[in-house]
C-alpha atoms as a PDB file:
ATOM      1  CA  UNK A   1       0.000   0.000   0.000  1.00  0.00           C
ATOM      2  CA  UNK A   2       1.187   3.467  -0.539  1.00  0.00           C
ATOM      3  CA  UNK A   3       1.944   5.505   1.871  1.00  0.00           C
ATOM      4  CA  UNK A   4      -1.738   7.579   2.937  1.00  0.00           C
ATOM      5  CA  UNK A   5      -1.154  11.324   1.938  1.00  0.00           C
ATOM      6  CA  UNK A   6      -3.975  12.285   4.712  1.00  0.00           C
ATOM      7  CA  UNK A   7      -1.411  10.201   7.532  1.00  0.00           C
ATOM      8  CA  UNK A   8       1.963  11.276   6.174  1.00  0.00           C
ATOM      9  CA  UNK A   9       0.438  15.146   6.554  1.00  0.00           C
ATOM     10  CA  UNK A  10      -0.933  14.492  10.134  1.00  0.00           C
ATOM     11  CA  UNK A  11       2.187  12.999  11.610  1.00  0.00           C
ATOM     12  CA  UNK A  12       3.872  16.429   9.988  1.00  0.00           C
ATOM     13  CA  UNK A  13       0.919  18.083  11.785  1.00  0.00           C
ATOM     14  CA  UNK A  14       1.790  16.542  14.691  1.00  0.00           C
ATOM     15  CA  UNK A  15       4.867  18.308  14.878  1.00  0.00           C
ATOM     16  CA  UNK A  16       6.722  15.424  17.269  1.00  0.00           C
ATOM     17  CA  UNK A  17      10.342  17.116  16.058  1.00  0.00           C
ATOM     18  CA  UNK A  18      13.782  16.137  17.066  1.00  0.00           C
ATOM     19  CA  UNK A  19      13.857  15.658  21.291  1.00  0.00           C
ATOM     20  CA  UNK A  20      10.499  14.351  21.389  1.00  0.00           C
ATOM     21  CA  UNK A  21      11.708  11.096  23.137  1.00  0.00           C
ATOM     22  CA  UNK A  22      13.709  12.830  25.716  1.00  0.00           C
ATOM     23  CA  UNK A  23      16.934  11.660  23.548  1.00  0.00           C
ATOM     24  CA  UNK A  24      17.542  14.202  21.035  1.00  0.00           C
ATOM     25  CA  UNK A  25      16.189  11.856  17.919  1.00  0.00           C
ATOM     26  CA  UNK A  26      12.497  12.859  15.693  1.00  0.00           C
ATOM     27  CA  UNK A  27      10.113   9.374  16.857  1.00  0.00           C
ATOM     28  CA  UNK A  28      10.388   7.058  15.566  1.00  0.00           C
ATOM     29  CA  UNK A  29      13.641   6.797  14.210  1.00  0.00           C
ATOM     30  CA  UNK A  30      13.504   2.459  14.786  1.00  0.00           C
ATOM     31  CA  UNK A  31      10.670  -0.340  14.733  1.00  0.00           C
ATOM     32  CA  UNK A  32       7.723   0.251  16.967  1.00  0.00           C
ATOM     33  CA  UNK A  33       6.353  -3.334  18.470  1.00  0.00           C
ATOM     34  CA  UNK A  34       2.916  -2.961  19.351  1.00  0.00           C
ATOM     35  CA  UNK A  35       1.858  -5.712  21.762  1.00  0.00           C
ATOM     36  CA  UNK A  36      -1.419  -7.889  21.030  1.00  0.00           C
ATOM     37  CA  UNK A  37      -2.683  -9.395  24.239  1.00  0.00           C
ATOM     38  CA  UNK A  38      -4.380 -12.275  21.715  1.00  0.00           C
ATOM     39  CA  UNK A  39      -4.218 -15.171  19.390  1.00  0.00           C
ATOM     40  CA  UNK A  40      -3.566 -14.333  15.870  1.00  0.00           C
ATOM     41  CA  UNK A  41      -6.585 -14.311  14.076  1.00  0.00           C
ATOM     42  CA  UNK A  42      -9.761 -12.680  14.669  1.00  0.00           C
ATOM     43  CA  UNK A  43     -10.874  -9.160  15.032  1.00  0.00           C
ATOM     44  CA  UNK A  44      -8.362  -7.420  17.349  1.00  0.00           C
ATOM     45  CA  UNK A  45      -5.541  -8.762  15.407  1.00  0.00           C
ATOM     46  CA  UNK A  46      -6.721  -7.539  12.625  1.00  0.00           C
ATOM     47  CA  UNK A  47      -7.326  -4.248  13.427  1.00  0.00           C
ATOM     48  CA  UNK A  48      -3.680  -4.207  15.222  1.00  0.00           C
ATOM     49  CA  UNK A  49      -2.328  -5.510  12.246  1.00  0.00           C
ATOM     50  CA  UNK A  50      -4.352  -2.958   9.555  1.00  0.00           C
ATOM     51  CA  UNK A  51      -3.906  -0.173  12.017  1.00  0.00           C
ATOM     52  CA  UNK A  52      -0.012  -0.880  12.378  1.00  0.00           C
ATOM     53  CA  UNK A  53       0.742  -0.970   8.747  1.00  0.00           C
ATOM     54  CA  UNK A  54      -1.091   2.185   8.204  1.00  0.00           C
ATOM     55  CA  UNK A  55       0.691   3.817  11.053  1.00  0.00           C
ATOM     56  CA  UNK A  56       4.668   2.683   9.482  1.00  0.00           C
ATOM     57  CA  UNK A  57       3.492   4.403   6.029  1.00  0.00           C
ATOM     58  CA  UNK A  58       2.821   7.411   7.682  1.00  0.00           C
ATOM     59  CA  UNK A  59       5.995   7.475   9.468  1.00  0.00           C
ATOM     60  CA  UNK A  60       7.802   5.826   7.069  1.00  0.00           C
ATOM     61  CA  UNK A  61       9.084   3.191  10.446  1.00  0.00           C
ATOM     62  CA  UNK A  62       8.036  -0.163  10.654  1.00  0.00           C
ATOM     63  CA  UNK A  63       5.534  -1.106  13.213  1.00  0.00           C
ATOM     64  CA  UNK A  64       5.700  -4.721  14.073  1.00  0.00           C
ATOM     65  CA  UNK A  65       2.865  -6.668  15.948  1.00  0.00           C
ATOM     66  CA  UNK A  66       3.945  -9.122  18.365  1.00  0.00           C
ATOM     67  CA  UNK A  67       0.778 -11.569  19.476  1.00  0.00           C
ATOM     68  CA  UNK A  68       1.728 -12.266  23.117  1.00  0.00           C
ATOM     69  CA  UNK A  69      -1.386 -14.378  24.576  1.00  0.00           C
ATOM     70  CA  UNK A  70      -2.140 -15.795  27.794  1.00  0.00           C
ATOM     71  CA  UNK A  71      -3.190 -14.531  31.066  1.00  0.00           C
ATOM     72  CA  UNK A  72      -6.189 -13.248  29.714  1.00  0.00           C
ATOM     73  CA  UNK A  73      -4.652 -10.558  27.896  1.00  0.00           C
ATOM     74  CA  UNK A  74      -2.047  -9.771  31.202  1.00  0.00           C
ATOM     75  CA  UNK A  75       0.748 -11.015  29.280  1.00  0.00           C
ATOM     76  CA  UNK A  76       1.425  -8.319  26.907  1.00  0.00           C
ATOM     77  CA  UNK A  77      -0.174  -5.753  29.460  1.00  0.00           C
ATOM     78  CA  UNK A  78       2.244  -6.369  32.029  1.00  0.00           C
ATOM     79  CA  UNK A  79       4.767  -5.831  29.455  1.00  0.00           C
ATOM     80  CA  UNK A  80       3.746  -2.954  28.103  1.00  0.00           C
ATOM     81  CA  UNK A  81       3.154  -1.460  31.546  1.00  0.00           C
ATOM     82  CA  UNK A  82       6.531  -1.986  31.999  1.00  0.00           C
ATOM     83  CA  UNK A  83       8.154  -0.768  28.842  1.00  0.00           C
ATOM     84  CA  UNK A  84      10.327   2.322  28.330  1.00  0.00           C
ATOM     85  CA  UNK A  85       7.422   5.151  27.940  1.00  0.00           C
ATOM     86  CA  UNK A  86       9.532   6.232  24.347  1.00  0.00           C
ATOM     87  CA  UNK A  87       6.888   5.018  22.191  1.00  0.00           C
ATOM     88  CA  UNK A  88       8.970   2.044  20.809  1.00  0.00           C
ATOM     89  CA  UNK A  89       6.669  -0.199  22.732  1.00  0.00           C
ATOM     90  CA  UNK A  90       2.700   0.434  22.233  1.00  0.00           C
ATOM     91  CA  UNK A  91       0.182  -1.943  22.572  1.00  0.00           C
ATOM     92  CA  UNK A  92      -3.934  -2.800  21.520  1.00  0.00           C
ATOM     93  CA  UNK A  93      -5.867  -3.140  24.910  1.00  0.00           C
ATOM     94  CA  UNK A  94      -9.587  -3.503  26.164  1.00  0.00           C
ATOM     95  CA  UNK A  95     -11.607  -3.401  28.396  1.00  0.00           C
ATOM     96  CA  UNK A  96     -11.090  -6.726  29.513  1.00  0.00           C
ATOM     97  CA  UNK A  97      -7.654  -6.684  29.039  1.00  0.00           C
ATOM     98  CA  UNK A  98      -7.433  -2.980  31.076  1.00  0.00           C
ATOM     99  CA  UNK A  99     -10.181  -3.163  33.409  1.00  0.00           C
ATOM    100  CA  UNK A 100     -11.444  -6.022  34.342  1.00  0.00           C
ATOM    101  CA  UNK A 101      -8.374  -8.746  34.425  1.00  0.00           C
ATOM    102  CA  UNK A 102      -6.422  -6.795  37.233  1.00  0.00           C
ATOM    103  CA  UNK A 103      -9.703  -6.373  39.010  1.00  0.00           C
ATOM    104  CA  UNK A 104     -10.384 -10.309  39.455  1.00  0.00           C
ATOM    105  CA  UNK A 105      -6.492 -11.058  39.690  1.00  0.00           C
ATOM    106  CA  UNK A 106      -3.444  -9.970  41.678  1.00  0.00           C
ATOM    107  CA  UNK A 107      -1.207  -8.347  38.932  1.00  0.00           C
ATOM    108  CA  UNK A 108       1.174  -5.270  39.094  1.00  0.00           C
ATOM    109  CA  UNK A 109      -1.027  -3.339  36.858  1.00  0.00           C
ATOM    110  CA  UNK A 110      -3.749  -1.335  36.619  1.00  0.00           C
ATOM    111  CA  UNK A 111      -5.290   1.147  34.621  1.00  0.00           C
ATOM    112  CA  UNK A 112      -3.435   3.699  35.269  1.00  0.00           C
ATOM    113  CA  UNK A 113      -0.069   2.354  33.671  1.00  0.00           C
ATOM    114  CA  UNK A 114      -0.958   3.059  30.379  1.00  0.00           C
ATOM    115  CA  UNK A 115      -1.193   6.009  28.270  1.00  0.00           C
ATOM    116  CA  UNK A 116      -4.657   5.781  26.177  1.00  0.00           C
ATOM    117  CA  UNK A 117      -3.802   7.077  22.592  1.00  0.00           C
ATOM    118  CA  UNK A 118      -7.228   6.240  21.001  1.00  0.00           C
ATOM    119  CA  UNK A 119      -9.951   3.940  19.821  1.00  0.00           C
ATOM    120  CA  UNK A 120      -9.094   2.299  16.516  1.00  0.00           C
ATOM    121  CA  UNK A 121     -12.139  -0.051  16.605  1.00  0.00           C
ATOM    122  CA  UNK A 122     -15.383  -1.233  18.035  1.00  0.00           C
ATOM    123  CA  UNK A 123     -16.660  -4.235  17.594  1.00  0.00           C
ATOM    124  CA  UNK A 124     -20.423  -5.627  18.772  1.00  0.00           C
ATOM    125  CA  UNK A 125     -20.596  -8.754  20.465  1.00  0.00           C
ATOM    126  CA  UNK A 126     -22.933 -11.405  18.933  1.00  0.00           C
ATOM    127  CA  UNK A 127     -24.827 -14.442  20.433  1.00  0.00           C
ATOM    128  CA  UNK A 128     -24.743 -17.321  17.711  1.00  0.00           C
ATOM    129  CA  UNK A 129     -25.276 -20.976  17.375  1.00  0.00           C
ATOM    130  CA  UNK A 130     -24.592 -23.076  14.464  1.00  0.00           C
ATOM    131  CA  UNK A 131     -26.562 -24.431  11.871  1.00  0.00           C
ATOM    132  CA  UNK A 132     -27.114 -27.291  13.643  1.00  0.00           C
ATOM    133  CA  UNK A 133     -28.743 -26.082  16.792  1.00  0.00           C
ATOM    134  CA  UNK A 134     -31.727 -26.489  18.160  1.00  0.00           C
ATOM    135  CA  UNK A 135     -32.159 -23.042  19.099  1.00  0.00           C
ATOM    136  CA  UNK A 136     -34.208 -21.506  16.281  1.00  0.00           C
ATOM    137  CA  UNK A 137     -34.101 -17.698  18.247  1.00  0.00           C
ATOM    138  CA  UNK A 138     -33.349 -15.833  21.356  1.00  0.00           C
ATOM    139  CA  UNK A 139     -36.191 -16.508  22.880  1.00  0.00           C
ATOM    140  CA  UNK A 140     -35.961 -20.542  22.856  1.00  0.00           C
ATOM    141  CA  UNK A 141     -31.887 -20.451  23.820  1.00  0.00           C
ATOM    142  CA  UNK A 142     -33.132 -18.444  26.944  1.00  0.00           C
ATOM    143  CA  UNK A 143     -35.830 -20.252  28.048  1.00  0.00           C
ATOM    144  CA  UNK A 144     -33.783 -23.899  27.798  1.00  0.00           C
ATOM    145  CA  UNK A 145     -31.507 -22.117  29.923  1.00  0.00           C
ATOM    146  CA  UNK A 146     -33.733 -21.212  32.285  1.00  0.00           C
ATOM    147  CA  UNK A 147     -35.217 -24.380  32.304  1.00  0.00           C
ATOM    148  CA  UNK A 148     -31.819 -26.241  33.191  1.00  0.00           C
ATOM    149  CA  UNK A 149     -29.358 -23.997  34.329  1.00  0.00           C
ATOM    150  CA  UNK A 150     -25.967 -24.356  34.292  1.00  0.00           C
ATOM    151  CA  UNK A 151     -26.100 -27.005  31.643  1.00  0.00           C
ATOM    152  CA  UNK A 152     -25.708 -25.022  28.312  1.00  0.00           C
ATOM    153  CA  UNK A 153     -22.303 -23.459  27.564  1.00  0.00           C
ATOM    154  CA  UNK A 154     -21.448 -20.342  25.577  1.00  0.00           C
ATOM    155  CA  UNK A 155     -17.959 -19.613  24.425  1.00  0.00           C
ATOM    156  CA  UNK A 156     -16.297 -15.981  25.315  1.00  0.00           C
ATOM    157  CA  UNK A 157     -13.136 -14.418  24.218  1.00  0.00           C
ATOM    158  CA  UNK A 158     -11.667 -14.695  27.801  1.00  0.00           C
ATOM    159  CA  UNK A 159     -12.098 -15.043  31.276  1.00  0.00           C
ATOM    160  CA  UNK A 160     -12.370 -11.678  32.264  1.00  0.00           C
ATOM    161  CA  UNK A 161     -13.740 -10.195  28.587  1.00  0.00           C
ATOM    162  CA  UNK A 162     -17.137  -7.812  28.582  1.00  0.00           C
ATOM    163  CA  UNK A 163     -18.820 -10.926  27.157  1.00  0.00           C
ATOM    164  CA  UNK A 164     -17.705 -13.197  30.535  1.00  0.00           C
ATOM    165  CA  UNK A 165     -18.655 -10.619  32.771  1.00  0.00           C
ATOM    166  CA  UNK A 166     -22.146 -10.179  30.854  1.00  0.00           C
ATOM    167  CA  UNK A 167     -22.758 -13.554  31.219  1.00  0.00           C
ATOM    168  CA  UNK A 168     -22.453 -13.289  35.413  1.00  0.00           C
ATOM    169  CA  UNK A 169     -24.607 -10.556  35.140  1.00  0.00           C
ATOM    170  CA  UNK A 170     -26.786 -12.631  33.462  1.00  0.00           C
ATOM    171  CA  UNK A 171     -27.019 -14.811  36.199  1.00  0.00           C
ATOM    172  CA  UNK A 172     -26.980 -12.389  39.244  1.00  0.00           C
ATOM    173  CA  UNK A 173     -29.044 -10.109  37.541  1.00  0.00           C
ATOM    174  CA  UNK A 174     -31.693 -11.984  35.913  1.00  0.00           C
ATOM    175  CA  UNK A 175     -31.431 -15.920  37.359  1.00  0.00           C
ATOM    176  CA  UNK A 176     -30.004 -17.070  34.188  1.00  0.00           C
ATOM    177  CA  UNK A 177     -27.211 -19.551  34.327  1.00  0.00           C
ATOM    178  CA  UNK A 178     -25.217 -20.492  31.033  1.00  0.00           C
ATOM    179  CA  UNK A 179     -21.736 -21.524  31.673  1.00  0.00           C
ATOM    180  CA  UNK A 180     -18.700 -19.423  30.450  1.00  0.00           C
ATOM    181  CA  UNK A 181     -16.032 -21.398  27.960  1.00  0.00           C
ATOM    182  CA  UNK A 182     -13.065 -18.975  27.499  1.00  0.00           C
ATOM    183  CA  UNK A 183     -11.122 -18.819  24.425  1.00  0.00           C
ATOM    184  CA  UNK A 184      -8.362 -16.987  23.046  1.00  0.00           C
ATOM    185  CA  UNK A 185     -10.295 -15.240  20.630  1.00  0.00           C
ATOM    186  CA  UNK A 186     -12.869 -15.556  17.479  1.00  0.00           C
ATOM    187  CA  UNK A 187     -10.931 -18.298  15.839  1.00  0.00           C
ATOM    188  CA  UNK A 188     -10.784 -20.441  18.442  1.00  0.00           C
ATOM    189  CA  UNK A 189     -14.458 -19.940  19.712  1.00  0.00           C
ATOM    190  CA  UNK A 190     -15.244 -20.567  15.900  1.00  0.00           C
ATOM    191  CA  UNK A 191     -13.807 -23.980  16.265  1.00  0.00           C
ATOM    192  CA  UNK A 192     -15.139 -24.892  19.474  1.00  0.00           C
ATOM    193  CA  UNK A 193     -19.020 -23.855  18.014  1.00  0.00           C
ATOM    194  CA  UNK A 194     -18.251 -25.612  14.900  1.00  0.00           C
ATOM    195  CA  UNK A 195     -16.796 -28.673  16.496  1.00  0.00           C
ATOM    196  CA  UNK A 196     -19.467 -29.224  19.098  1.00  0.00           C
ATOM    197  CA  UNK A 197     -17.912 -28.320  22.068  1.00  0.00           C
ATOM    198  CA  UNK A 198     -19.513 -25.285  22.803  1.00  0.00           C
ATOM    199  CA  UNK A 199     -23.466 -24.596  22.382  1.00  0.00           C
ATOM    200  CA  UNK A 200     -23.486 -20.512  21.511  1.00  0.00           C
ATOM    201  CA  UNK A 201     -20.783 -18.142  21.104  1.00  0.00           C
ATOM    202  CA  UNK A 202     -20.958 -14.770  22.437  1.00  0.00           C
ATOM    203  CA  UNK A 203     -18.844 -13.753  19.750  1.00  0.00           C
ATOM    204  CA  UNK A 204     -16.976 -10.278  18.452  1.00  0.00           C
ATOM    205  CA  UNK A 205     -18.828  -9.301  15.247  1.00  0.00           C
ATOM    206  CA  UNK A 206     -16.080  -9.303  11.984  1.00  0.00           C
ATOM    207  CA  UNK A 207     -16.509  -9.866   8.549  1.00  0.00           C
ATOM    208  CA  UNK A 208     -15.342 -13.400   8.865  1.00  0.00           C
ATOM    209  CA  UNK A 209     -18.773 -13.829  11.103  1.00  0.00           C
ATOM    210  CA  UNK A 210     -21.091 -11.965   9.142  1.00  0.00           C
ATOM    211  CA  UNK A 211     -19.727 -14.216   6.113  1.00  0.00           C
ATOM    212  CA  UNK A 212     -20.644 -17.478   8.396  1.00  0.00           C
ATOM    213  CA  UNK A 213     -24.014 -16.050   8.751  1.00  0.00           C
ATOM    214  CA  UNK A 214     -24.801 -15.365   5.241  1.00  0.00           C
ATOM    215  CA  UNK A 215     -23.575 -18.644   4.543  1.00  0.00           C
ATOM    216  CA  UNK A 216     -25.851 -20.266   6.992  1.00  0.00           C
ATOM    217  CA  UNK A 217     -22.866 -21.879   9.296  1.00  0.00           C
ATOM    218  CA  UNK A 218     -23.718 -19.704  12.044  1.00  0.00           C
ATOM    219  CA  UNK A 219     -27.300 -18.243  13.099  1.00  0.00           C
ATOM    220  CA  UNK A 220     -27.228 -15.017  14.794  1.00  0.00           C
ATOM    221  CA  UNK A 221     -29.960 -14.872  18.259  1.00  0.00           C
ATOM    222  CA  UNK A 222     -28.798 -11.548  19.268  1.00  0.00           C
ATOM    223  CA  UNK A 223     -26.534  -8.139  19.560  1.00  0.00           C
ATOM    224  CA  UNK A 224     -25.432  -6.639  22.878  1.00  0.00           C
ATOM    225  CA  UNK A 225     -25.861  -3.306  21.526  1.00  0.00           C
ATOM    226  CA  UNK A 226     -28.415  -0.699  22.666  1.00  0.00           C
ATOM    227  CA  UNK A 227     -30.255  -0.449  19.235  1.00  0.00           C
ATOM    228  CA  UNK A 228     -30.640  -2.916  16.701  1.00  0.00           C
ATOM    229  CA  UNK A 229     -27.777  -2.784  14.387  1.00  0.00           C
ATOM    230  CA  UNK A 230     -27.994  -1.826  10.783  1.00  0.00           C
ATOM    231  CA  UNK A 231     -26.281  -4.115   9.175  1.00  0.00           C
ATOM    232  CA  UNK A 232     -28.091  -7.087  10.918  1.00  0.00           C
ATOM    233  CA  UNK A 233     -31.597  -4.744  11.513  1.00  0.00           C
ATOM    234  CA  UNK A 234     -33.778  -7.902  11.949  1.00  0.00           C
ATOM    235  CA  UNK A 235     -31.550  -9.453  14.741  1.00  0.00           C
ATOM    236  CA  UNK A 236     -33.175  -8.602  18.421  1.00  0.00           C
ATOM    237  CA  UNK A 237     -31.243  -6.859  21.049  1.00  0.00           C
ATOM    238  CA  UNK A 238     -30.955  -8.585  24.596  1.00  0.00           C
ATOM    239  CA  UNK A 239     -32.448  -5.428  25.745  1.00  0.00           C
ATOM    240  CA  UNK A 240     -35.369  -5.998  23.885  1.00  0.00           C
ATOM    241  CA  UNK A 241     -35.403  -9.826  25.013  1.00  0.00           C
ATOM    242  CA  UNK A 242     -35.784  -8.326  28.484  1.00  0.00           C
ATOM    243  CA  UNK A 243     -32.223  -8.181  29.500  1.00  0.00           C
ATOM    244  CA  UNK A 244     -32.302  -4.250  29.610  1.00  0.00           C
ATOM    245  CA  UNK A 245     -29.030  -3.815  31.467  1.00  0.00           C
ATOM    246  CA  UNK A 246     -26.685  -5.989  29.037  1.00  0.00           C
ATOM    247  CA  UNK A 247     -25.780  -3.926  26.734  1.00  0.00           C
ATOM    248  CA  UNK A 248     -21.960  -3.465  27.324  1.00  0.00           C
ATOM    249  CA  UNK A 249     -20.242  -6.409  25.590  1.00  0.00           C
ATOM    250  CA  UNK A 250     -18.797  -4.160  23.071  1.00  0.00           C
ATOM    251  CA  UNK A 251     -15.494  -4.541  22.474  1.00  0.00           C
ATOM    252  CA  UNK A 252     -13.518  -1.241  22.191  1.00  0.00           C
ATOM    253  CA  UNK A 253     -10.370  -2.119  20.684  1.00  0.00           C
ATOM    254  CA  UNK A 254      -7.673   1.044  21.921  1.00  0.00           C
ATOM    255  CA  UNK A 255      -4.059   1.963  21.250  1.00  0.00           C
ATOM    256  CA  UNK A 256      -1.975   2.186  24.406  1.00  0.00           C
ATOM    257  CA  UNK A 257       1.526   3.499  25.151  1.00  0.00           C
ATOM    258  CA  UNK A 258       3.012   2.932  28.896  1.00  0.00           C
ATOM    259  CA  UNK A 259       2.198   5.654  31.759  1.00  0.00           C
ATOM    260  CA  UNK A 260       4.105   8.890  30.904  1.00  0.00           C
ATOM    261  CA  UNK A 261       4.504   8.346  27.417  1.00  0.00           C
ATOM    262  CA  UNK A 262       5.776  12.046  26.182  1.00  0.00           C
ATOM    263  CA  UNK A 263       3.060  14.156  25.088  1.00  0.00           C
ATOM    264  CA  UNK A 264       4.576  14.880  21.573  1.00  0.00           C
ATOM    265  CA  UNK A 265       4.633  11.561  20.916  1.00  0.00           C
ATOM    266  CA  UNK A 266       1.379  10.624  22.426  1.00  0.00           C
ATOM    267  CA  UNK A 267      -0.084  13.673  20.102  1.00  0.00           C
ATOM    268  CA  UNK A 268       1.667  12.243  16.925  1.00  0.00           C
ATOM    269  CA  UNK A 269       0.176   8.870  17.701  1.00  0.00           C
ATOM    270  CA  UNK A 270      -3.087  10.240  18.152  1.00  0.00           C
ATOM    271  CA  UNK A 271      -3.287  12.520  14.585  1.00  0.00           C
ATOM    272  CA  UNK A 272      -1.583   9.572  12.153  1.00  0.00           C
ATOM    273  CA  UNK A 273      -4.307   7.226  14.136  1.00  0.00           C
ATOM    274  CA  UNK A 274      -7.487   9.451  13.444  1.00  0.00           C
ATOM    275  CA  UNK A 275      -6.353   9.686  10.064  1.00  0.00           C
ATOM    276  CA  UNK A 276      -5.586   6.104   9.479  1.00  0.00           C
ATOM    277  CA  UNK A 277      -9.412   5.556  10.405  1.00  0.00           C
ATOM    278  CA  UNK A 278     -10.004   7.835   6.939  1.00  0.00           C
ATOM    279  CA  UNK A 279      -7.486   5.456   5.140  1.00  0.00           C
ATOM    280  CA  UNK A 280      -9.569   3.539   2.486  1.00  0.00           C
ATOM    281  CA  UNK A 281      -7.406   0.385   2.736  1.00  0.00           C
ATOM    282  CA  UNK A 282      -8.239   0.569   6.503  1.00  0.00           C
ATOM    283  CA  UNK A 283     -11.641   0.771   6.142  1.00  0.00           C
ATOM    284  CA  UNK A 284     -11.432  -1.948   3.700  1.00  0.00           C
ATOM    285  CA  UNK A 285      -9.590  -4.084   5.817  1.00  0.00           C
ATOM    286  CA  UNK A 286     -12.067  -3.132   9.533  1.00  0.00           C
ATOM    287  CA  UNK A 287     -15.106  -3.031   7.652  1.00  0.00           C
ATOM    288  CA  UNK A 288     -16.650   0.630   7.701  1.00  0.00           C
ATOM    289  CA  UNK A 289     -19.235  -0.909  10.599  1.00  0.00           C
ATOM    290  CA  UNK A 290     -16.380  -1.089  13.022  1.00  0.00           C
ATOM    291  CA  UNK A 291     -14.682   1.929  12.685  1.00  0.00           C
ATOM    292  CA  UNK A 292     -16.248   4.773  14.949  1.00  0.00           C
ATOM    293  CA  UNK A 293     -18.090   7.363  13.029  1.00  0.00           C
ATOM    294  CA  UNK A 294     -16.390  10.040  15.278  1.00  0.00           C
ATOM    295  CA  UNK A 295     -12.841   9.129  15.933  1.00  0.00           C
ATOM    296  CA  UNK A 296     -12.415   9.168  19.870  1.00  0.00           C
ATOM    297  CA  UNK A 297      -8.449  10.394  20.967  1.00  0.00           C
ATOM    298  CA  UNK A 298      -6.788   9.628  24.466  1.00  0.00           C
ATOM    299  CA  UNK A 299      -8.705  11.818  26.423  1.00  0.00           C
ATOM    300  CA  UNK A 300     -12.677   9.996  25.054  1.00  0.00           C
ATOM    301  CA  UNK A 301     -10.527   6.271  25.599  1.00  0.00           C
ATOM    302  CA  UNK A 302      -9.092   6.837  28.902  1.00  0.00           C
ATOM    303  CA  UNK A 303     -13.055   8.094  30.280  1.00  0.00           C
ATOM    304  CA  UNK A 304     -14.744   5.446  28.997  1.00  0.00           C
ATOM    305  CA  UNK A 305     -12.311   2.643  30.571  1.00  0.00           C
ATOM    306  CA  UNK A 306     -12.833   4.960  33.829  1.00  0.00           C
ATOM    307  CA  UNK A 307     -16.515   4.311  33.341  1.00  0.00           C
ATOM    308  CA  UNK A 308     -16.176   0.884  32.694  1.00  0.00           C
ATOM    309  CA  UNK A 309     -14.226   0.482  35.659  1.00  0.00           C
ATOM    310  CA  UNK A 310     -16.568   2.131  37.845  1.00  0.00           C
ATOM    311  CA  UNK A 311     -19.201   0.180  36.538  1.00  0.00           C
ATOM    312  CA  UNK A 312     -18.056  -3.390  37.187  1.00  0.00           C
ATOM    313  CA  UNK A 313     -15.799  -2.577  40.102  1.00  0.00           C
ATOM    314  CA  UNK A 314     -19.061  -3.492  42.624  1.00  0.00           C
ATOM    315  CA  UNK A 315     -19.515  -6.567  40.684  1.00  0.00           C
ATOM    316  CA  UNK A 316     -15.999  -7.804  40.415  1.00  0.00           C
ATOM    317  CA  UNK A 317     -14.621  -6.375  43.090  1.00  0.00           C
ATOM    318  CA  UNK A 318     -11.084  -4.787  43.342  1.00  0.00           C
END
């Protein structure tokens, strides 16, 4: 791909000159690894991936992804947490990965050890079952659950991901049990549907799962979303199934630095990132869906996780 006129002229926007770093040299003058607390495969990777390569045309560096998984996502985290805050290590991290895995484990991180740079995409959770299920809808997943709780299982992208946590809401909320079976991500959960082992998904939409449900391999019951959403506007919400408070399972997929990261090059990051999110490849690549319609910097990331974090801290604890 060429490099994207619109993110070569906001990283000279940006103005992150020589001295930037602290050490005299214009950032970045080496690779950038950008950490990816997950499997390769699946939504966040791509969007780490797309977002990366868009990133080392407009700075004409190479930004390298390194898939680090395990932990829940507290592999990489702790690592970038403790990187050098340069900007040579960066990182993609959620809410899961952010928020909610230090609040359910004892780990020497937290929230505030990163530097939010900003949201590159969001991606809807999905509940789906495959062809093969007897679950025609929403409705009739529920109610077997209901009926025999604790007996049907639903895949999630993690322990400690929005879709895990929704799940024990589920339960403590509403006095539905279905069992949580983490994975390391879409791919995996894919397999696990496909090969039996798992009875629903409560999956990260991507193109690779709208394909599976135009192609009749997967059947969608519902979106965690607030409204319906327009690319899948006959699919019900759980709000709408009666579920009214689950509608947080989106996953917000941010760019990170370490805690102090310097400002110029926190800035830079943030202008060649809003424009990459005009980049036509990257939309391409994302699908249009996922990318915000109003890009949301450092300052928009780092509230929300706050939120987030207030919001599950009663729940979880910590």
């Amino acid at each position: 791909m060429l490099p994207s006129a619109a993110v070569a002229l906001a990283v000279a926007l940006a103005g992150c000159q020589a001295g930037a770093t602290g050490g005299g040299e214009t950032y970045p003058s080496q690779p950038v690894t950008v950490l990816m607390p997950y499997a390769a495969g699946g939504p966040s990777d791509l969007t780490a991936r797309s977002i990366s390569s868009c990133l080392g045309d407009g700075f004409g560096e190479t930004f390298v992804v390194q898939n680090k998984a395990g932990g829940s996502g507290a592999v990489a985290m702790q690592e970038l947490a403790s990187a050098k805050p340069d900007g040579y290590t960066l990182g993609l991290g959620t809410a899961g990965t952010l928020v909610m895995t230090p609040m359910v484990n004892s780990l020497a991180y937290s929230l505030d050890d990163f530097t939010p740079i900003g949201v590159m995409a969001e991606n809807p959770t999905l509940i789906v079952v495959g062809d093969d299920s007897p679950y025609e809808n929403a409705e009739a997943f529920f109610a077997a659950a209901e009926k025999r709780p604790g007996t049907l299982t639903m895949g999630v992208p993690g322990a400690t991901s929005p879709a895990a946590i929704e799940l024990k809401r589920l339960k403590d909320q509403y006095d539905v049990e279905v069992v949580a079976v983490p994975a390391t991500g879409n791919a995996e959960m894919t397999t696990n549907l496909l090969g039996g082992h798992v009875d629903a998904l409560f999956i990260n939409d991507h193109p690779d799962v709208i394909s599976r449900i135009d192609e009749g391999s997967f059947r969608a019951l519902a979106a965690t979303t607030p409204e319906r959403l327009p690319w899948l506007p006959e699919l019900p919400t759980l709000a709408e199934l009666g579920f009214t408070d689950l509608v947080d399972a989106t996953s917000v997929f941010g760019l990170f630095g370490p805690h102090d990261l310097p400002t110029p090059v926190a800035n830079a990051l943030e202008g060649a990132l809003e424009a990459c999110l005009t980049d036509p490849t990257v939309l391409e690549q994302l699908g249009e869906n996922l990318v915000p319609a109003k890009f949301q910097g450092g300052t928009a990331l780092g509230e929300s996780l706050a939120a987030i974090q207030a919001l599950y801290r009663p729940i979880l604890g910590g």
